[in-house]
PDB file of N, CA and C in Angstrom:
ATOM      1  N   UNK A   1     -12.220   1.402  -6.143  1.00  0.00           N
ATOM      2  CA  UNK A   1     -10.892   1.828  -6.537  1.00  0.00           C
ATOM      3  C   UNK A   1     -10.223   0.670  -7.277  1.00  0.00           C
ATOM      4  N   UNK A   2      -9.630   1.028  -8.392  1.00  0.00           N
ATOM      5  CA  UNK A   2      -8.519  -0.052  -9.349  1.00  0.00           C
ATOM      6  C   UNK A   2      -7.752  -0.178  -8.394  1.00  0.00           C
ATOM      7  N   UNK A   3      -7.011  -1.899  -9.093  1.00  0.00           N
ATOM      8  CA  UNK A   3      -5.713  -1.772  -8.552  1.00  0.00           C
ATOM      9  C   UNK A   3      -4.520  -0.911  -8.935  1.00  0.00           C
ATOM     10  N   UNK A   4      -5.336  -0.080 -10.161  1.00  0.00           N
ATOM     11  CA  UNK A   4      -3.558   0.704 -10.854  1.00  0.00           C
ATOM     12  C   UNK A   4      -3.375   1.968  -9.980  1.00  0.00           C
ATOM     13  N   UNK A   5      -5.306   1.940  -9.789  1.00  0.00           N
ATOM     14  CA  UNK A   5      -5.089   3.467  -8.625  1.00  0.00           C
ATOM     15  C   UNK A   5      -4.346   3.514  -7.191  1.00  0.00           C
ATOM     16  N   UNK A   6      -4.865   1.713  -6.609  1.00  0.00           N
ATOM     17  CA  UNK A   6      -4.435   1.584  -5.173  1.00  0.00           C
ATOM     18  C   UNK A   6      -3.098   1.028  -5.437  1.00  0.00           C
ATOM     19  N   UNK A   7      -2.392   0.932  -6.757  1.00  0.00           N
ATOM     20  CA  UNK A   7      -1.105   0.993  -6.755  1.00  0.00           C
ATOM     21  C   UNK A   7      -0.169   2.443  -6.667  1.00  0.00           C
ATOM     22  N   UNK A   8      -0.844   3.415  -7.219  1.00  0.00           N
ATOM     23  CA  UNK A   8       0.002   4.471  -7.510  1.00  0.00           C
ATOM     24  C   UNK A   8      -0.167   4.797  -6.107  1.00  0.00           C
ATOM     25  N   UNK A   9      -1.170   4.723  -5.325  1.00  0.00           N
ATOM     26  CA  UNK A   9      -1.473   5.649  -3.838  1.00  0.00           C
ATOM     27  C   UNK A   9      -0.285   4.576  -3.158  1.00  0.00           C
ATOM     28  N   UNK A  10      -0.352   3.852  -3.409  1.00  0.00           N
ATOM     29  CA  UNK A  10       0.648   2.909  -2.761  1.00  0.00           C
ATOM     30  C   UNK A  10       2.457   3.190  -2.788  1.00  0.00           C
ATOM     31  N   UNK A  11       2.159   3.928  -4.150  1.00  0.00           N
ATOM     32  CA  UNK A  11       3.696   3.949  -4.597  1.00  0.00           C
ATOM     33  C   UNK A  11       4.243   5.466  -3.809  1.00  0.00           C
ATOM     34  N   UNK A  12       3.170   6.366  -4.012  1.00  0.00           N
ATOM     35  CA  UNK A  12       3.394   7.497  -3.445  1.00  0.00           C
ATOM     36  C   UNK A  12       3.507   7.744  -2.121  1.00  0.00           C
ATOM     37  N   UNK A  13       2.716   6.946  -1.054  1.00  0.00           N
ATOM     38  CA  UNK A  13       3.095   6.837   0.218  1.00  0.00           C
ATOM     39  C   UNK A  13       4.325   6.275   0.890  1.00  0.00           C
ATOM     40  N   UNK A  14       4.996   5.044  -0.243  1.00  0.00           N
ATOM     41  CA  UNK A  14       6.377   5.159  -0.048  1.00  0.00           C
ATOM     42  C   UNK A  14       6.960   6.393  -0.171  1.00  0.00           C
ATOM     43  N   UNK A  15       7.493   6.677  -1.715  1.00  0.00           N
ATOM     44  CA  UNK A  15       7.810   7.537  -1.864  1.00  0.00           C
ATOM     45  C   UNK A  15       7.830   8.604  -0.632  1.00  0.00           C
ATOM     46  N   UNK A  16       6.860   9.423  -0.215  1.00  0.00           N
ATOM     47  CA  UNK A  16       6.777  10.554   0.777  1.00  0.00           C
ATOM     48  C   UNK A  16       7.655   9.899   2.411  1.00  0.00           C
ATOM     49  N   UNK A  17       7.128   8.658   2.308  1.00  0.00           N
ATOM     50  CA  UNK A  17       7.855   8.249   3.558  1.00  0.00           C
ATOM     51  C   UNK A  17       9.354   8.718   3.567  1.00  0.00           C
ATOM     52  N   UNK A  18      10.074   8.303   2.534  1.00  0.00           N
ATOM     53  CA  UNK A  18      11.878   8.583   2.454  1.00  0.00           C
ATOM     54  C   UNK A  18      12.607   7.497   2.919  1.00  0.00           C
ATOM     55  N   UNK A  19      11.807   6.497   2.905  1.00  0.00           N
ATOM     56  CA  UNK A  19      12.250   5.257   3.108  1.00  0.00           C
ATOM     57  C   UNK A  19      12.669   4.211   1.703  1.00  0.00           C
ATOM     58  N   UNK A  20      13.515   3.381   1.603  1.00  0.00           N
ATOM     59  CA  UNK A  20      13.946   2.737   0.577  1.00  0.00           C
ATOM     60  C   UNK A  20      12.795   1.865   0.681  1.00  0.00           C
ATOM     61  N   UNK A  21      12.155   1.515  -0.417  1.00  0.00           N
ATOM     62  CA  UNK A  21      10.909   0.173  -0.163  1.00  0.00           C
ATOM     63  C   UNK A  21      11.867  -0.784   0.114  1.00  0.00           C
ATOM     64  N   UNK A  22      11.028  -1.526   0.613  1.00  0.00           N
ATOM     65  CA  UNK A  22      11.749  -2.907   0.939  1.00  0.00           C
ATOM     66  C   UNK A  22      10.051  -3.561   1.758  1.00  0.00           C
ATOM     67  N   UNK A  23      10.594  -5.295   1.911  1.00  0.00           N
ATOM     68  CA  UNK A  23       9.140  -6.050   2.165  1.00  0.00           C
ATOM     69  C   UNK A  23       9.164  -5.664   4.057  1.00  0.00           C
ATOM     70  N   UNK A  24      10.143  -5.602   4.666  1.00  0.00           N
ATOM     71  CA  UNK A  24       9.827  -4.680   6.268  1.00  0.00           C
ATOM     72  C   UNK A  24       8.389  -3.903   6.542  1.00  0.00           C
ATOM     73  N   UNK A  25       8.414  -2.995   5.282  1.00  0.00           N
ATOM     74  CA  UNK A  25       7.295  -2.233   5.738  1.00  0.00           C
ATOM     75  C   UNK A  25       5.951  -2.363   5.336  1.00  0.00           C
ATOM     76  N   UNK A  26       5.723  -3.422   4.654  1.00  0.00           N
ATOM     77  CA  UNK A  26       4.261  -4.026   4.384  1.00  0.00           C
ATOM     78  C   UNK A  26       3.330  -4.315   4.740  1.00  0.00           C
ATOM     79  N   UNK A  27       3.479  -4.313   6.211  1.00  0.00           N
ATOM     80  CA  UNK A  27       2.304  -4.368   7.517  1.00  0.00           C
ATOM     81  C   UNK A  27       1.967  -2.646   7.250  1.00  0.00           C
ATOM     82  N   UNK A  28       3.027  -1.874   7.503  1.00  0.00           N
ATOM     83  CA  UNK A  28       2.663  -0.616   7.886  1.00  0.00           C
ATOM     84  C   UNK A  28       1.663   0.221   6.604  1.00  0.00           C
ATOM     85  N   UNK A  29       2.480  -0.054   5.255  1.00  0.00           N
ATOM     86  CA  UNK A  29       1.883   0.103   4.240  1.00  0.00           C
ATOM     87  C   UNK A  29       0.414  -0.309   4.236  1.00  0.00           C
ATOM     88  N   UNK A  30       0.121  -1.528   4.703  1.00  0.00           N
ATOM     89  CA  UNK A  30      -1.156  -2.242   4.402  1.00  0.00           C
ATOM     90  C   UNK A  30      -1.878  -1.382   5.845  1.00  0.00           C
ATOM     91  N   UNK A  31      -1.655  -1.215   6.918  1.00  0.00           N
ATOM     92  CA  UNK A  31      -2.189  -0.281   8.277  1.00  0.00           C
ATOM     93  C   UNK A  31      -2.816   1.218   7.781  1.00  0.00           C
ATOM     94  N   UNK A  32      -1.942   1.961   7.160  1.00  0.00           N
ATOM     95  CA  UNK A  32      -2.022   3.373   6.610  1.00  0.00           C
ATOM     96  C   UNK A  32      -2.957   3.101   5.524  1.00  0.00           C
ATOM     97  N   UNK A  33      -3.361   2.265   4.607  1.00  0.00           N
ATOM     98  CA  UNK A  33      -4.232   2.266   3.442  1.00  0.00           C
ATOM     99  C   UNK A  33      -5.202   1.750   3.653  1.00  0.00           C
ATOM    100  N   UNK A  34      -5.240   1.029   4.772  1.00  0.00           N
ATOM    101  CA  UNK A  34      -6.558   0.451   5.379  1.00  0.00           C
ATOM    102  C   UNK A  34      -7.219   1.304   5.667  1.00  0.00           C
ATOM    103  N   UNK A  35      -6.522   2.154   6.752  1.00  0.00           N
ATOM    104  CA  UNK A  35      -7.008   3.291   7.380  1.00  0.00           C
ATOM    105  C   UNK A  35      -7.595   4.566   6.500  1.00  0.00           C
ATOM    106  N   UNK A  36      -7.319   4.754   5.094  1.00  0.00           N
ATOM    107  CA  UNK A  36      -7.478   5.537   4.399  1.00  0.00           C
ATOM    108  C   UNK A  36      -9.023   5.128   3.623  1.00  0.00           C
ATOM    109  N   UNK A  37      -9.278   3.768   3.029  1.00  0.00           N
ATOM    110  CA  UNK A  37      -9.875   3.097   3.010  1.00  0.00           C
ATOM    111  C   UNK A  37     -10.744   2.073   3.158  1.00  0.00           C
ATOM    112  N   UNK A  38     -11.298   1.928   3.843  1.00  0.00           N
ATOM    113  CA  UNK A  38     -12.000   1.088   4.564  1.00  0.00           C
ATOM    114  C   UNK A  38     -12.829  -0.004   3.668  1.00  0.00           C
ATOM    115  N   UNK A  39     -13.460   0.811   2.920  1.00  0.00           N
ATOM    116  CA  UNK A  39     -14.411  -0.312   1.738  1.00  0.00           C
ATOM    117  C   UNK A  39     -13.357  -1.046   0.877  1.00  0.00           C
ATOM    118  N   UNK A  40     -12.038  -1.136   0.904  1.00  0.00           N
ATOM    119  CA  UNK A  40     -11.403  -2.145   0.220  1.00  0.00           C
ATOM    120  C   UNK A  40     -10.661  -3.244   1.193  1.00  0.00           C
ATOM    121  N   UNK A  41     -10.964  -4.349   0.866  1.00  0.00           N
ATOM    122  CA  UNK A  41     -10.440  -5.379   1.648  1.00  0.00           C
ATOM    123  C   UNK A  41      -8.920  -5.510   2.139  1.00  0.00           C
ATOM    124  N   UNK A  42      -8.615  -5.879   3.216  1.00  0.00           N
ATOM    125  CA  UNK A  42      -7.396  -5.931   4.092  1.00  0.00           C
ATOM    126  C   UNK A  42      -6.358  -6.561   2.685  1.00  0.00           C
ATOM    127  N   UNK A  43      -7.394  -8.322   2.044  1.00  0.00           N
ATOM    128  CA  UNK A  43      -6.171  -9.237   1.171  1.00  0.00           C
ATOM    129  C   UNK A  43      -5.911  -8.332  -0.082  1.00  0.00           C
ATOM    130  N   UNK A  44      -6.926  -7.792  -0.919  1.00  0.00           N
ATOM    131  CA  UNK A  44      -6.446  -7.195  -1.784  1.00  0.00           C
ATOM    132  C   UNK A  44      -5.442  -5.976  -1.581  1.00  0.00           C
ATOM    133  N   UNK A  45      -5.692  -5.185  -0.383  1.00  0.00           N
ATOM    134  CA  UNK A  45      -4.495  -4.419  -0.309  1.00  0.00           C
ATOM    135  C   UNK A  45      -2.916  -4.901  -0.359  1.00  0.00           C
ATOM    136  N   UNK A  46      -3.300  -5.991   0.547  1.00  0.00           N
ATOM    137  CA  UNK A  46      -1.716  -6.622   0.449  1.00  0.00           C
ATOM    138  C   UNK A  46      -1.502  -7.258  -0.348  1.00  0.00           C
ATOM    139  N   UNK A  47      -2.172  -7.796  -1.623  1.00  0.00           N
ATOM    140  CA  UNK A  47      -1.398  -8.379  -2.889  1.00  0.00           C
ATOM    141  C   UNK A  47      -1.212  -7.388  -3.407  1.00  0.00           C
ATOM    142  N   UNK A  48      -1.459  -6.117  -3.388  1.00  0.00           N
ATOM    143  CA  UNK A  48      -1.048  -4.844  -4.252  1.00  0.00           C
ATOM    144  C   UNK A  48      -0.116  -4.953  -3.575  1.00  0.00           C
ATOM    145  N   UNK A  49       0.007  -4.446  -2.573  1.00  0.00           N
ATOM    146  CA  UNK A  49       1.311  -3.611  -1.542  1.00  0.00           C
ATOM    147  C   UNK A  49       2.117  -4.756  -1.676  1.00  0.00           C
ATOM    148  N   UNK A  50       1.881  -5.854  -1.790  1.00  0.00           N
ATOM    149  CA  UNK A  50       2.945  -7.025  -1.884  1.00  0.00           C
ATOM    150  C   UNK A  50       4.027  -6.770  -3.254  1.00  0.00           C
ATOM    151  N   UNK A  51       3.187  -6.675  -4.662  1.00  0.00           N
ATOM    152  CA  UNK A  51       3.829  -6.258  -5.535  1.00  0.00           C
ATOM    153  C   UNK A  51       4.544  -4.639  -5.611  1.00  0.00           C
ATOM    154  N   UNK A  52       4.229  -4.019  -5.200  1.00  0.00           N
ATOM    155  CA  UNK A  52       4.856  -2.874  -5.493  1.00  0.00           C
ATOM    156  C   UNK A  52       6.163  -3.050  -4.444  1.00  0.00           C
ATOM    157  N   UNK A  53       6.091  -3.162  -3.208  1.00  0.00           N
ATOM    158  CA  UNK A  53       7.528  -3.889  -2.853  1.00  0.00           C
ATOM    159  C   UNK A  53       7.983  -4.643  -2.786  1.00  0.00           C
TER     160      UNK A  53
END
């Protein structure tokens, strides 16, 4: 998976949440996409998820 892809999945799971992004929820973000994904590494998720919030 790109990062533009594991950005948009990223952007959209905010989104659906109904939560304002903010850096609070970046554990949880990085928990839920882990979980979705497994073959992509824990750090690269969170420098994505880092930038998008």
């Amino acid at each position: 998976m790109s990062d533009i892809q594991l950005k948009s999945e990223i952007e959209q799971l905010v989104k659906r949440s109904g939560y304002k992004p903010s850096r609070s929820m970046l554990c949880s973000v990085v928990r839920v996409i882990r979980m979705r994904h497994r073959d992509i590494s824990e750090k690269r998720i969170f420098s994505v998820a880092k930038d998008v919030l």
